[in-house]
N, C-alpha and C. Protein backbone atom coordinates (compact mmCIF):
# COMPACT_ATOMS: atom_id res chain seq x y z
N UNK A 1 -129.76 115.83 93.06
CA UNK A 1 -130.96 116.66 93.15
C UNK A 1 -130.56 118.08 93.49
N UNK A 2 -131.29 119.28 93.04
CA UNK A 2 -131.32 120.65 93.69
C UNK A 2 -130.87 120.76 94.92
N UNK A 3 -130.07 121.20 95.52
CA UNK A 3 -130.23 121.74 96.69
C UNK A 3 -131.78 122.50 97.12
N UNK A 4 -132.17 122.59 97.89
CA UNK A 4 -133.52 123.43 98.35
C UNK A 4 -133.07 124.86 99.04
N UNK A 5 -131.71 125.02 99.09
CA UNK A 5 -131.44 126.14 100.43
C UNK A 5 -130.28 126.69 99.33
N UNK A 6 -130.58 126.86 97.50
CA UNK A 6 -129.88 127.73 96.82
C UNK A 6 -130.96 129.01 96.70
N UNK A 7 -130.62 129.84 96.68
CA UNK A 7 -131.21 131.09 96.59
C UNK A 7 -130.65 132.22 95.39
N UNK A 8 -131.20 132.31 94.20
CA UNK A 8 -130.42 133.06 93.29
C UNK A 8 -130.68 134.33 93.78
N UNK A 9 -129.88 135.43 93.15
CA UNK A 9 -130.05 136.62 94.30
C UNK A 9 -129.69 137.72 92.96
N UNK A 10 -129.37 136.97 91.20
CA UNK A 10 -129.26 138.08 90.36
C UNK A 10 -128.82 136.77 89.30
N UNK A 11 -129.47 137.52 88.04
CA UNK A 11 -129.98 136.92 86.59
C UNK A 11 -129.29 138.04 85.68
N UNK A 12 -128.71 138.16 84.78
CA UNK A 12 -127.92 139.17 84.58
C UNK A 12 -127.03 138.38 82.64
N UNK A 13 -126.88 139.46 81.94
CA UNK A 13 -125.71 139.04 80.71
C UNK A 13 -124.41 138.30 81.31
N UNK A 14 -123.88 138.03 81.10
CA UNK A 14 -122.73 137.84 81.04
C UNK A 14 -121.43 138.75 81.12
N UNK A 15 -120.80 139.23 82.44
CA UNK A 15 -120.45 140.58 82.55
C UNK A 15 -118.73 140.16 82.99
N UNK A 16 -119.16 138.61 84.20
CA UNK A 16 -117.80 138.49 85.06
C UNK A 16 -116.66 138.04 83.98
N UNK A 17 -114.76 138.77 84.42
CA UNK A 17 -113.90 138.15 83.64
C UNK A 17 -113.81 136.99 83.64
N UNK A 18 -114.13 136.53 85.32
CA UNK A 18 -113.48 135.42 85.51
C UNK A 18 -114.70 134.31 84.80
N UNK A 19 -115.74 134.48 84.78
CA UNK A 19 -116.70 133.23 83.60
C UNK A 19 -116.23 133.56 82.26
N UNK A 20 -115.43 134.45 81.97
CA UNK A 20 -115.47 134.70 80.06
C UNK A 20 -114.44 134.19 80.03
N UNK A 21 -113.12 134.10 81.28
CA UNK A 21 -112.09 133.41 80.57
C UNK A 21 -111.88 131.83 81.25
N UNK A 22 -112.72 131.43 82.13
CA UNK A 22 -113.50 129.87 81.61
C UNK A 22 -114.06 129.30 80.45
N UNK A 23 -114.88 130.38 80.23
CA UNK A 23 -115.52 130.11 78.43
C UNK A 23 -114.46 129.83 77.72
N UNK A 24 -113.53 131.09 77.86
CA UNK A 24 -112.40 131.47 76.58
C UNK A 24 -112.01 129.60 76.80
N UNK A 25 -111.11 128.99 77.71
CA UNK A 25 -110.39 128.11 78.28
C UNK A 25 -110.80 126.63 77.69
N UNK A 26 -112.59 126.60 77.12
CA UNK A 26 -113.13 125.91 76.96
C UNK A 26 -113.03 126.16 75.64
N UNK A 27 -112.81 126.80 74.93
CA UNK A 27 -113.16 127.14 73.24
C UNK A 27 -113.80 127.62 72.64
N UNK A 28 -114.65 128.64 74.16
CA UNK A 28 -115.86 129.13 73.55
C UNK A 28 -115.63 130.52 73.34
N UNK A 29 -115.99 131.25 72.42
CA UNK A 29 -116.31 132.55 72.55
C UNK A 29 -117.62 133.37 72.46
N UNK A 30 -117.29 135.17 72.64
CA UNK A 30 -118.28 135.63 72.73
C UNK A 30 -119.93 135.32 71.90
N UNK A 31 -119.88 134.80 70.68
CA UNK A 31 -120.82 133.79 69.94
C UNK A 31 -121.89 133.19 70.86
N UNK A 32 -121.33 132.49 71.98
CA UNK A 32 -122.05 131.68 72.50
C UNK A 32 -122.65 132.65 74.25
N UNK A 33 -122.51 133.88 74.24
CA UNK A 33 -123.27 134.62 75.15
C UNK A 33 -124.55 134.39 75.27
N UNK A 34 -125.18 134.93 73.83
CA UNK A 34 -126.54 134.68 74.33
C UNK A 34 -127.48 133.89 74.73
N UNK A 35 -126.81 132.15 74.63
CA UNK A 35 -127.39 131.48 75.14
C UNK A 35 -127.02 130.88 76.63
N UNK A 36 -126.19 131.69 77.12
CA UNK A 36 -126.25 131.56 78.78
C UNK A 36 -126.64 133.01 79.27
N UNK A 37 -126.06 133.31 80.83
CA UNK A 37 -126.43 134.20 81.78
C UNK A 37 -125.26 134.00 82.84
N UNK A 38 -125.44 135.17 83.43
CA UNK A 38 -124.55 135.22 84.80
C UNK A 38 -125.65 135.12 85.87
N UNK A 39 -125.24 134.00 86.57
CA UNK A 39 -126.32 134.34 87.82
C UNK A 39 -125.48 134.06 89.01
N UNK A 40 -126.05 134.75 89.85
CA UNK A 40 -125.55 134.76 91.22
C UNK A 40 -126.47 134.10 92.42
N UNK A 41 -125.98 133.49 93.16
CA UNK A 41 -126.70 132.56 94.32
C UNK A 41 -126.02 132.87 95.21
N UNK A 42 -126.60 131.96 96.56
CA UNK A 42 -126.35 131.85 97.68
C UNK A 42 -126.82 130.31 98.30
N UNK A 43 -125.72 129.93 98.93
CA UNK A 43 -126.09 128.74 99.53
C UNK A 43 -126.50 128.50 100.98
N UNK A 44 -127.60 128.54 101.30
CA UNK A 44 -128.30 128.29 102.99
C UNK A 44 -127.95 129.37 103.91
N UNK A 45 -127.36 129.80 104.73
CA UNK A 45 -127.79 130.94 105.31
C UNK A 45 -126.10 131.81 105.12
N UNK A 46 -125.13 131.72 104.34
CA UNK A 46 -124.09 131.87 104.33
C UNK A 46 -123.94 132.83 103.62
N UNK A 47 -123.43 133.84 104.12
CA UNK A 47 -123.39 135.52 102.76
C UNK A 47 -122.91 135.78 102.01
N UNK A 48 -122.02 134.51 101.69
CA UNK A 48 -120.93 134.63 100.33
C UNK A 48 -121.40 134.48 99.20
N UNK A 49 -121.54 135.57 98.15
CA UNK A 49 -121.90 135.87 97.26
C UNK A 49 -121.04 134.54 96.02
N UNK A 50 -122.18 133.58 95.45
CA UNK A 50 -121.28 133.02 94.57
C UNK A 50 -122.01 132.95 93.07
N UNK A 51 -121.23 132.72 92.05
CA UNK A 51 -121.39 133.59 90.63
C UNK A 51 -121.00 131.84 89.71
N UNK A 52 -122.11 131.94 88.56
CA UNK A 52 -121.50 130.85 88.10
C UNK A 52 -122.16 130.99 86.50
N UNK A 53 -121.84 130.12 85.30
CA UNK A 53 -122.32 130.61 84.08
C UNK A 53 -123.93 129.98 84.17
N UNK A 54 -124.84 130.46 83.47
CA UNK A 54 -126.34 129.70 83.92
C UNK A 54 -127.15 129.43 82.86
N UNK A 55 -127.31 128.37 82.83
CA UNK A 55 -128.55 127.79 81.32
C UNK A 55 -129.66 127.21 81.73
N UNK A 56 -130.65 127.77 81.02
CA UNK A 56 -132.02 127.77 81.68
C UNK A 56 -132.57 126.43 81.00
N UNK A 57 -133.16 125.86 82.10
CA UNK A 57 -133.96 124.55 81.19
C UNK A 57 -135.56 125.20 80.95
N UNK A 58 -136.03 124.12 80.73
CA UNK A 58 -137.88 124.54 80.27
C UNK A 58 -138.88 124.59 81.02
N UNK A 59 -138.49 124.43 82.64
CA UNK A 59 -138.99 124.95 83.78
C UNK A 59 -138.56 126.12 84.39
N UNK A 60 -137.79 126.76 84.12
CA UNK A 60 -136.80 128.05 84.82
C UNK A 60 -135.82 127.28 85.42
N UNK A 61 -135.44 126.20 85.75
CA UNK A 61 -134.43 126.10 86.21
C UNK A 61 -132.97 126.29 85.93
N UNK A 62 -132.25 125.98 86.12
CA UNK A 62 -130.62 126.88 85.77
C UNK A 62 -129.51 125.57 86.15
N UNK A 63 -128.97 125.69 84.98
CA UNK A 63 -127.41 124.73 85.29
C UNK A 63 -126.72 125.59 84.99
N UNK A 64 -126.15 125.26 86.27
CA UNK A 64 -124.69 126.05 86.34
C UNK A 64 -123.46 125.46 86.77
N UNK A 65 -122.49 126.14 85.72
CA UNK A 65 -120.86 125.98 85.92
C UNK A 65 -120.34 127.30 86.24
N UNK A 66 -118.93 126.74 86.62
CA UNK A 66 -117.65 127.69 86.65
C UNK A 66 -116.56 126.77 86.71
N UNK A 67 -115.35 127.64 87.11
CA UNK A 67 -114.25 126.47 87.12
C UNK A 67 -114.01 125.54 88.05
N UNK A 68 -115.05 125.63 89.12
CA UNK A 68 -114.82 124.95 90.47
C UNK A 68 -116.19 124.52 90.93
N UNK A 69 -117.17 124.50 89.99
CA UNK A 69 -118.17 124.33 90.20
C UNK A 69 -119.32 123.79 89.10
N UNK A 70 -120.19 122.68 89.73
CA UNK A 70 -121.23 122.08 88.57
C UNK A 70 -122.46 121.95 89.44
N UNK A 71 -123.50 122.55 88.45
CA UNK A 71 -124.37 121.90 89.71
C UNK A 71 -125.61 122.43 89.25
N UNK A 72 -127.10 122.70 89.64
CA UNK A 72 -128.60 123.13 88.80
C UNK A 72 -128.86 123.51 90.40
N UNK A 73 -129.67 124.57 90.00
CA UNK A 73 -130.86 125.32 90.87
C UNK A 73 -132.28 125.58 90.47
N UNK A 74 -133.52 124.96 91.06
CA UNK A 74 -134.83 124.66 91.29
C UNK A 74 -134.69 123.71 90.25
N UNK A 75 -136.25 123.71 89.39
CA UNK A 75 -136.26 122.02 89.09
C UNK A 75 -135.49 122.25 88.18
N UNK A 76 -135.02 120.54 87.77
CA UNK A 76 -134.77 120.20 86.87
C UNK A 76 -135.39 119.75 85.57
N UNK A 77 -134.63 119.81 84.90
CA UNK A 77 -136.10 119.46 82.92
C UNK A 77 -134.95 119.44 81.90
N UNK A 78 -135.33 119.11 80.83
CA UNK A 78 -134.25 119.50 79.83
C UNK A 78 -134.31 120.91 78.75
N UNK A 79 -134.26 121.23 78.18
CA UNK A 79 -133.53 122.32 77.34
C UNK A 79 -134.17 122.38 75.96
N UNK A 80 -135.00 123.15 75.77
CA UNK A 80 -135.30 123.05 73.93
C UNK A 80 -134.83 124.49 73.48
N UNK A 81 -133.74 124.57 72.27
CA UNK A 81 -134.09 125.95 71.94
C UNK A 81 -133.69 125.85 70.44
N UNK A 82 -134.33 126.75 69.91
CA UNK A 82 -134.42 127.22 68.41
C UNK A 82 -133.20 128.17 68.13
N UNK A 83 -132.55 127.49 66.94
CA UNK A 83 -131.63 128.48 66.44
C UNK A 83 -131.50 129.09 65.66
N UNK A 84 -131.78 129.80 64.81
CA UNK A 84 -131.26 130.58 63.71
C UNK A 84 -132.56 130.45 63.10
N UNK A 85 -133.68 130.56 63.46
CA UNK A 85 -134.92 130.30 63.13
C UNK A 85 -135.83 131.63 62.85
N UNK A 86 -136.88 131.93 62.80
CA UNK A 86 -137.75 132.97 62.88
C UNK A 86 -139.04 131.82 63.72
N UNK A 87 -139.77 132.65 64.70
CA UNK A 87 -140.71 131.83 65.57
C UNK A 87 -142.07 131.43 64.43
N UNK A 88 -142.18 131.75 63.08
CA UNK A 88 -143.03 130.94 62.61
C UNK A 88 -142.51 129.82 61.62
N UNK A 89 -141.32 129.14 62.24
CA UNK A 89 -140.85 128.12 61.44
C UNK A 89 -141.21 126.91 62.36
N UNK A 90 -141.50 127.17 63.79
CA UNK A 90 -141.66 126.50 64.56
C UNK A 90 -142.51 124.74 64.55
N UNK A 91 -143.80 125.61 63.58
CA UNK A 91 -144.31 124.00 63.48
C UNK A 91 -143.84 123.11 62.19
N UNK A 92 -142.75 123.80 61.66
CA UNK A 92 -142.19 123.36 60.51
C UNK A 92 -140.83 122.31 60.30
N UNK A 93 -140.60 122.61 61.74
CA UNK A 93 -139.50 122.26 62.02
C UNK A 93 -139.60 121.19 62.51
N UNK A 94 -138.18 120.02 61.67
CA UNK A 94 -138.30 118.61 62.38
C UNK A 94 -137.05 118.18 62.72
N UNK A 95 -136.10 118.99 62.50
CA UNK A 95 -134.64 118.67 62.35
C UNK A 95 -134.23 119.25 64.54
N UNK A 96 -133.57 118.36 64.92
CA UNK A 96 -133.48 118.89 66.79
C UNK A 96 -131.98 117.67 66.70
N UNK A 97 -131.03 118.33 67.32
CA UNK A 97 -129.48 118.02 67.42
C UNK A 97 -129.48 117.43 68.94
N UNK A 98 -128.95 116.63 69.53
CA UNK A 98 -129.12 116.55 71.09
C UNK A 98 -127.77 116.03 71.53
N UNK A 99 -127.65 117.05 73.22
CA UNK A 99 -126.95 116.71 73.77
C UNK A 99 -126.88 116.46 75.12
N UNK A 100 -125.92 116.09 76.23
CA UNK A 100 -126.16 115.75 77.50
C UNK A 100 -125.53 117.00 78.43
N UNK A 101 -124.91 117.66 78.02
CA UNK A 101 -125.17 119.23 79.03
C UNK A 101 -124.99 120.18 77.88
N UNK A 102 -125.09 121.35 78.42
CA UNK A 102 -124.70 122.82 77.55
C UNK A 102 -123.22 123.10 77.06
N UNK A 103 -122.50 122.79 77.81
CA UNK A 103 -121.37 122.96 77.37
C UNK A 103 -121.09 122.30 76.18
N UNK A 104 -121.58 121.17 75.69
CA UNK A 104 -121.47 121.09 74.08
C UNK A 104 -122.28 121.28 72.57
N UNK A 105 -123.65 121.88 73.81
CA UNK A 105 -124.07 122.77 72.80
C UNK A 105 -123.50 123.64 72.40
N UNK A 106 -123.14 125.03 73.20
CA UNK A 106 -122.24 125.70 72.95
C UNK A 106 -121.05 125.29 72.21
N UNK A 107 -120.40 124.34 72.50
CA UNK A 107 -119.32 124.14 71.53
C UNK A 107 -119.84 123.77 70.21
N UNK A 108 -121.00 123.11 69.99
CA UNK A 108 -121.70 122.87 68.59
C UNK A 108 -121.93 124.21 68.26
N UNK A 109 -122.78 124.94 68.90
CA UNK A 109 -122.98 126.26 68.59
C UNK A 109 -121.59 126.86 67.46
N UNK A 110 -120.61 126.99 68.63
CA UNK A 110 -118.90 127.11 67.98
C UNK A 110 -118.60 126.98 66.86
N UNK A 111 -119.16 125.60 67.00
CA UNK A 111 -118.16 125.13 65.61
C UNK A 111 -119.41 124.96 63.68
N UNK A 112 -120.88 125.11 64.60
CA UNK A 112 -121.52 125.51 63.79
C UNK A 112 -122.58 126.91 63.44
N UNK A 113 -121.81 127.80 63.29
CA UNK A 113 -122.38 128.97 63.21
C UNK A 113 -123.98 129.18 62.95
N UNK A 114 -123.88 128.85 61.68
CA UNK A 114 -125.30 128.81 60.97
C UNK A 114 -126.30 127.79 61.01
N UNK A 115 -126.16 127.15 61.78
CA UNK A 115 -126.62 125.72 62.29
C UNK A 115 -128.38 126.43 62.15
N UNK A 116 -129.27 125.61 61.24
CA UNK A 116 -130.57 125.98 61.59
C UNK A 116 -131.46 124.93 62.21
N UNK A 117 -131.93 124.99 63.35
CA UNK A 117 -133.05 124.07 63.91
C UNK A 117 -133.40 124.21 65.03
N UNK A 118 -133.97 122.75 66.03
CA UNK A 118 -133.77 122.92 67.22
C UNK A 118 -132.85 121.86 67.88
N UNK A 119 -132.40 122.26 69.02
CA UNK A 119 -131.72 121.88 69.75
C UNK A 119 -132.05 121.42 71.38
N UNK A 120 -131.72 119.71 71.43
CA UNK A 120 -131.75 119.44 72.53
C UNK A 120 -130.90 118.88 73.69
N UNK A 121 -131.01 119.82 75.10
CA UNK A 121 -129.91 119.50 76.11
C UNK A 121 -130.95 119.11 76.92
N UNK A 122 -130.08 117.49 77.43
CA UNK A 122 -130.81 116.73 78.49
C UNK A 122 -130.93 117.16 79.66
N UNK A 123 -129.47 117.98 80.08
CA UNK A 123 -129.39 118.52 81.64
C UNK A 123 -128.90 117.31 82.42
N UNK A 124 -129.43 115.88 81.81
CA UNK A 124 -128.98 114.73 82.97
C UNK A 124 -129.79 113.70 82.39
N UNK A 125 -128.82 112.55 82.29
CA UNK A 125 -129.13 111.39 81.26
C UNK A 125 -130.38 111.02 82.52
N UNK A 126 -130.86 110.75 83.49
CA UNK A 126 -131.68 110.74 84.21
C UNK A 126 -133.38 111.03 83.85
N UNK A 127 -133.23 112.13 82.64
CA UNK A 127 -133.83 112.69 82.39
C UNK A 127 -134.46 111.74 80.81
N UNK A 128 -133.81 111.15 80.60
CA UNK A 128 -133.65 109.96 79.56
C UNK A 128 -135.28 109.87 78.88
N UNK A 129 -136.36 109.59 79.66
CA UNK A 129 -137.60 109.34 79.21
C UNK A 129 -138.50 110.26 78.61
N UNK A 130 -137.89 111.73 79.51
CA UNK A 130 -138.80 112.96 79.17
C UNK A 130 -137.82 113.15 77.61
N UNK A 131 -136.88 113.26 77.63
CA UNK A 131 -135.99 113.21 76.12
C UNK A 131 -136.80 112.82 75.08
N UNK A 132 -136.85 111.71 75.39
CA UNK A 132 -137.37 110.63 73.93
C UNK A 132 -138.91 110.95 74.01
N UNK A 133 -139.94 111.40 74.63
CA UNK A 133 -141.10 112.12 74.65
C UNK A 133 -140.89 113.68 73.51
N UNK A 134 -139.80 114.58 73.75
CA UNK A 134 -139.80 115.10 73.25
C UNK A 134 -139.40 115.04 71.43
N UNK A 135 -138.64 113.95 71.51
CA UNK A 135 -137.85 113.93 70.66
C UNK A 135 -138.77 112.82 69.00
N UNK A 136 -139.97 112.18 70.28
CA UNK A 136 -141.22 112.11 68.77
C UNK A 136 -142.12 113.54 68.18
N UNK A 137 -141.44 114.21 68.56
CA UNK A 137 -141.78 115.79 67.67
C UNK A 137 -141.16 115.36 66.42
N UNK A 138 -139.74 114.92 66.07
CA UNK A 138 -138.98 115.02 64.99
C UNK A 138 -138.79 113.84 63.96
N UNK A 139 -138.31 113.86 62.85
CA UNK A 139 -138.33 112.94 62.23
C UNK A 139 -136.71 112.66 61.80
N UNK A 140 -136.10 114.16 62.15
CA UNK A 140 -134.49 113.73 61.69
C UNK A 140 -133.97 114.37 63.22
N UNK A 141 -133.58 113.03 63.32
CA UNK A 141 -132.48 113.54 65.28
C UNK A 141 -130.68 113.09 65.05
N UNK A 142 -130.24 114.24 65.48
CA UNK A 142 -128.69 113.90 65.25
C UNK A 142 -128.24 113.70 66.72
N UNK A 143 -127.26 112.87 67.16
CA UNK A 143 -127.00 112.88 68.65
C UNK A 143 -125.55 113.03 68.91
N UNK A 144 -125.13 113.99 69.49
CA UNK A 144 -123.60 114.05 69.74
C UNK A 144 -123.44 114.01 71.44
N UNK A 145 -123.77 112.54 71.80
CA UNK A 145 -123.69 112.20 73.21
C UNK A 145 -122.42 111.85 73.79
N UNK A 146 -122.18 111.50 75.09
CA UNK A 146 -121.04 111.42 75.76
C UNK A 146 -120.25 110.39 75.33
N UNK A 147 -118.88 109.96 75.11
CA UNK A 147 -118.47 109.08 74.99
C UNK A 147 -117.92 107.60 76.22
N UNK A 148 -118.26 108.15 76.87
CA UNK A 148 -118.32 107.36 78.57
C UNK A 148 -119.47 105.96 78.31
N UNK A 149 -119.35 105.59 79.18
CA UNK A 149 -120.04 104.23 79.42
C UNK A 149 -121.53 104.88 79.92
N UNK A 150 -121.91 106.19 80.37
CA UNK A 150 -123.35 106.29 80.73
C UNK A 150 -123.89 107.17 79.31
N UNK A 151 -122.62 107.82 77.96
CA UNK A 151 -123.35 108.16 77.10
C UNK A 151 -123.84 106.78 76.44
N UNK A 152 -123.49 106.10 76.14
CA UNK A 152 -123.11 104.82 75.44
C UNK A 152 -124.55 104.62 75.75
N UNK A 153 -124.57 104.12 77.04
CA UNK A 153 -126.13 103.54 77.26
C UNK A 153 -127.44 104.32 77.26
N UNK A 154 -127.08 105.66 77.39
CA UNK A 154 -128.37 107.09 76.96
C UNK A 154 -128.44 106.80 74.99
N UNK A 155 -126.91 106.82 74.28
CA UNK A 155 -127.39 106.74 73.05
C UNK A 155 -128.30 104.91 72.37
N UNK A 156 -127.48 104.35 73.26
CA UNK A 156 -128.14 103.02 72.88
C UNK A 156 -130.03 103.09 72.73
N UNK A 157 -130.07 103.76 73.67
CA UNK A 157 -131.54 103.66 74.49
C UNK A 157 -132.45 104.12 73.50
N UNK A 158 -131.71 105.59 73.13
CA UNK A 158 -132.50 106.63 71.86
C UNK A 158 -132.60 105.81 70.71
N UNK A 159 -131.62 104.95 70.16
CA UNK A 159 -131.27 104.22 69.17
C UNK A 159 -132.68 103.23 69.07
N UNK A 160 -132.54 102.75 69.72
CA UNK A 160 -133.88 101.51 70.12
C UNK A 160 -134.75 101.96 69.78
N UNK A 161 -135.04 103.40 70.38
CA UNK A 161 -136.73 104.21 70.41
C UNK A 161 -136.70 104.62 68.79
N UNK A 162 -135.66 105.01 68.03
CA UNK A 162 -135.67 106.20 67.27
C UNK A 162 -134.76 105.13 66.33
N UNK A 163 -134.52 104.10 65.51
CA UNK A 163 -133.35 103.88 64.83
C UNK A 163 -132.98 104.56 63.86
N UNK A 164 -133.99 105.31 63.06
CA UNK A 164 -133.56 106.47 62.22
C UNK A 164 -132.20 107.93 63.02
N UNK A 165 -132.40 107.83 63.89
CA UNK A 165 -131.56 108.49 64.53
C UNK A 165 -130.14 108.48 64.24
N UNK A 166 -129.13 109.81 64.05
CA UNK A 166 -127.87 109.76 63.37
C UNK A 166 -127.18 109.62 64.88
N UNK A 167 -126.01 108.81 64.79
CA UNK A 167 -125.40 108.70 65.98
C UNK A 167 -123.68 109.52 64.98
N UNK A 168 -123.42 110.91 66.09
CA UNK A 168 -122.42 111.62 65.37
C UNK A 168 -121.13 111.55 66.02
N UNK A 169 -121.22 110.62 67.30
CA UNK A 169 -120.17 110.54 67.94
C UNK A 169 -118.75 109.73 67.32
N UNK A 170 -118.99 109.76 66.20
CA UNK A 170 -117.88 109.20 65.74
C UNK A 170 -116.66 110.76 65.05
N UNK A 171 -117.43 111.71 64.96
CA UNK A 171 -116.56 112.81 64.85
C UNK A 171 -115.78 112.91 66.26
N UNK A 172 -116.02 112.79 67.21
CA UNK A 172 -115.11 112.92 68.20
C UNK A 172 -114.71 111.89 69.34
N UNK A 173 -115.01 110.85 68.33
CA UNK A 173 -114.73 109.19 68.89
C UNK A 173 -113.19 109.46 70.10
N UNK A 174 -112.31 109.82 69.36
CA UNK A 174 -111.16 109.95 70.38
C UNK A 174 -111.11 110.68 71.43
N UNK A 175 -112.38 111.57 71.82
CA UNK A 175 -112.26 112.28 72.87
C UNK A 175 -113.59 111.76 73.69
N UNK A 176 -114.03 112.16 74.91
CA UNK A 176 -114.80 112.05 75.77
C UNK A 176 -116.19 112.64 75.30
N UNK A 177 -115.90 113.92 74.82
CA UNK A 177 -117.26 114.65 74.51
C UNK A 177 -116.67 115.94 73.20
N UNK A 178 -117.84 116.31 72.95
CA UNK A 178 -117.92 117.55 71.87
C UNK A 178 -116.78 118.22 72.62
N UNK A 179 -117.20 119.00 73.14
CA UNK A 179 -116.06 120.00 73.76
C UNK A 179 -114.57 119.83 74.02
N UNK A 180 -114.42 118.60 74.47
CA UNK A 180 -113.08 117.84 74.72
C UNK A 180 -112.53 118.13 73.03
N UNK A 181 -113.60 117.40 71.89
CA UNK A 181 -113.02 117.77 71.07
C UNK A 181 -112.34 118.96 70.57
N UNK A 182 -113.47 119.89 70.31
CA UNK A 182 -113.30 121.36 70.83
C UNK A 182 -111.92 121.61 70.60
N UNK A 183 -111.46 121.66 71.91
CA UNK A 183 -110.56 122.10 72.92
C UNK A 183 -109.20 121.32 71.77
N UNK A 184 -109.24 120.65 72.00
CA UNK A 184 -108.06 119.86 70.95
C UNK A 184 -108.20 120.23 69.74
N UNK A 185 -108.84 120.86 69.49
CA UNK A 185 -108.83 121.02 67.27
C UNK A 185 -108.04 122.51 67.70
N UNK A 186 -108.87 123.55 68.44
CA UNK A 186 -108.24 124.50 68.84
C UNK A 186 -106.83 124.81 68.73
N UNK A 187 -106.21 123.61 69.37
CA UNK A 187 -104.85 123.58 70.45
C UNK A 187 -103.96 123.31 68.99
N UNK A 188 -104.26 122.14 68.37
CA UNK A 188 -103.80 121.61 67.35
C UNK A 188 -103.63 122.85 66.06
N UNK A 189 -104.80 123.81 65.62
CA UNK A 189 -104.89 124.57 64.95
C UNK A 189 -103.98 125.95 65.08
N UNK A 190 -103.81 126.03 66.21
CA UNK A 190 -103.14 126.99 67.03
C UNK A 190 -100.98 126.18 66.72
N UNK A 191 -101.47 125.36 67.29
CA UNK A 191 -99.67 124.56 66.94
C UNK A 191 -99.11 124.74 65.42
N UNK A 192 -99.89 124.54 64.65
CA UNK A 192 -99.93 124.90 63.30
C UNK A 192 -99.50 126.17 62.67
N UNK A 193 -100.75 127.11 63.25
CA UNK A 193 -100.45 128.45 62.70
C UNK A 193 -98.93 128.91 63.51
N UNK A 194 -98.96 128.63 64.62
CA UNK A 194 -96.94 128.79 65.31
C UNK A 194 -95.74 128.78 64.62
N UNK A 195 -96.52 127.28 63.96
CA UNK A 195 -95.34 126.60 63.42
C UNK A 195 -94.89 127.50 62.24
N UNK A 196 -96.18 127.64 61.01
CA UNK A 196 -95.97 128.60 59.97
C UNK A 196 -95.54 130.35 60.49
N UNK A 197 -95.81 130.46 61.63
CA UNK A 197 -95.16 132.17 61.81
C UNK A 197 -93.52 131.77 62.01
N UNK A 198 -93.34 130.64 62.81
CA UNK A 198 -92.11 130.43 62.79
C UNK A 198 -90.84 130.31 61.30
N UNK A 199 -91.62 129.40 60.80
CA UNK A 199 -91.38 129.18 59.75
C UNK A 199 -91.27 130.43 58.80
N UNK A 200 -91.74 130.86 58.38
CA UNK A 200 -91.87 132.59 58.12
C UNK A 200 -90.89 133.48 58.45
N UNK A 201 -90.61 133.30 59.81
CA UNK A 201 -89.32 133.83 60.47
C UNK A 201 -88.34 133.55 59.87
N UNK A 202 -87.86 131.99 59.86
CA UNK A 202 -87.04 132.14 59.20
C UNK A 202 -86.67 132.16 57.84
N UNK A 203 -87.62 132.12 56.85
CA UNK A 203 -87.06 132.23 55.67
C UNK A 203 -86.89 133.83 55.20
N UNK A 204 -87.15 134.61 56.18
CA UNK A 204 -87.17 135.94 55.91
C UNK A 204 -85.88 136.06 56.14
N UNK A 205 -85.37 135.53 57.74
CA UNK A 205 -83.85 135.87 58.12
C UNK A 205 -82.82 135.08 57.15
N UNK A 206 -83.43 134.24 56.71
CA UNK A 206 -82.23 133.35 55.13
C UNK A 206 -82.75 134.42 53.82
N UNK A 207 -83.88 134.87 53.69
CA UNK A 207 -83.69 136.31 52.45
C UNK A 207 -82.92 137.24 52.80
N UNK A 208 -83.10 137.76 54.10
CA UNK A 208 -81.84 138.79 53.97
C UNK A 208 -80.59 138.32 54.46
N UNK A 209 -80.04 137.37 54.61
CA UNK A 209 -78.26 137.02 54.39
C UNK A 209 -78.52 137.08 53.07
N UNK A 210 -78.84 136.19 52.65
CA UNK A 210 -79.26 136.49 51.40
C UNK A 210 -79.00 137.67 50.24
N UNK A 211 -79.40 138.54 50.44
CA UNK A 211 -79.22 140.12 50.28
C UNK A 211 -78.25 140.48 50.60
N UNK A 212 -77.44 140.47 51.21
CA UNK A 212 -76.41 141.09 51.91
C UNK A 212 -75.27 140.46 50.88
């Protein structure tokens, strides 16, 4: 639950190094700014100013990370937002992607630029009932849920309510979550392009013996 004795004290872009190169660390880049915030709190009567990345659910409330930190301030709810939309597509729209925190929206975000629809973050499988309330708005639901034993039983659940429902976790079956994936295509893509600069290297230094 919330703490009751967090106090945000500033709502703000996205400014600190140290949250951009958490993002960076995660796979995310500047792309995915506008759908967080920098906010700053305080915990119970203590003056230490603390700073963390912040995503607003559909009450004002705020989940927030950093590298040492997870956690939501005032209520909790889940997350609807429109992407790549214009606001009179709104009642047109039936297509909504869902996930179990922000951080793999954002990485969906990532890895799908042009992605058009809406999008849903649970905030907390807890939240499980108000989900599937929202989620008879739609007629096509894609789910890229956790791969753990508590996504398992959040996607089972949706499955039951919704069997038309696409279950997408098989794109990143070998990892834990979206982002995990993420993070590894990255790493892997990156080993690659190394390999070919390396490679490069040397067939340049065998052209010129070569030459000589």
């Amino acid at each position: 639950k919330p703490n009751k004795n967090y106090q945000i004290t500033e709502i703000k872009e996205l400014q600190n190094e140290n949250l951009m190169n958490y993002l960076q660390q995660r796979g995310l880049s500047e792309m995915v700014y506008p759908l967080i915030r920098e906010v700053h709190f305080k915990i119970g009567d203590k003056n230490q100013n603390l700073y963390a990345i912040g995503f607003e659910n559909n009450s004002g409330g705020w989940e927030l990370r950093n590298s040492f930190y997870k956690g939501s301030v005032l209520k909790k709810d889940v997350s609807v937002i429109r992407l790549n939309q214009e606001s009179d597509d709104r009642f047109n729209n039936k297509n909504v992607v869902v996930f179990e925190g922000f951080m793999d929206l954002l990485s969906f975000v990532e890895m799908k630029r042009f992605f058009k629809g809406d999008v849903l973050v649970m905030n907390s499988i807890a939240l499980l009932n108000k989900t599937k309330e929202h989620l008879k708005n739609y007629s096509e639901i894609h789910l890229f849920l956790d791969n753990d034993q508590a996504g398992k039983v959040c996607k089972d659940e949706i499955l039951k309510t919704f069997p038309k429902a696409n279950d997408c976790s098989e794109i990143y079956s070998e990892h834990k979550d979206l982002n995990e994936f993420l993070i590894e295509r990255i790493k892997k893509e990156s080993e690659i392009l190394h390999q070919k600069e390396q490679n490069g290297q040397q067939q340049n230094v065998q052209g010129f013996k070569r030459r000589r």
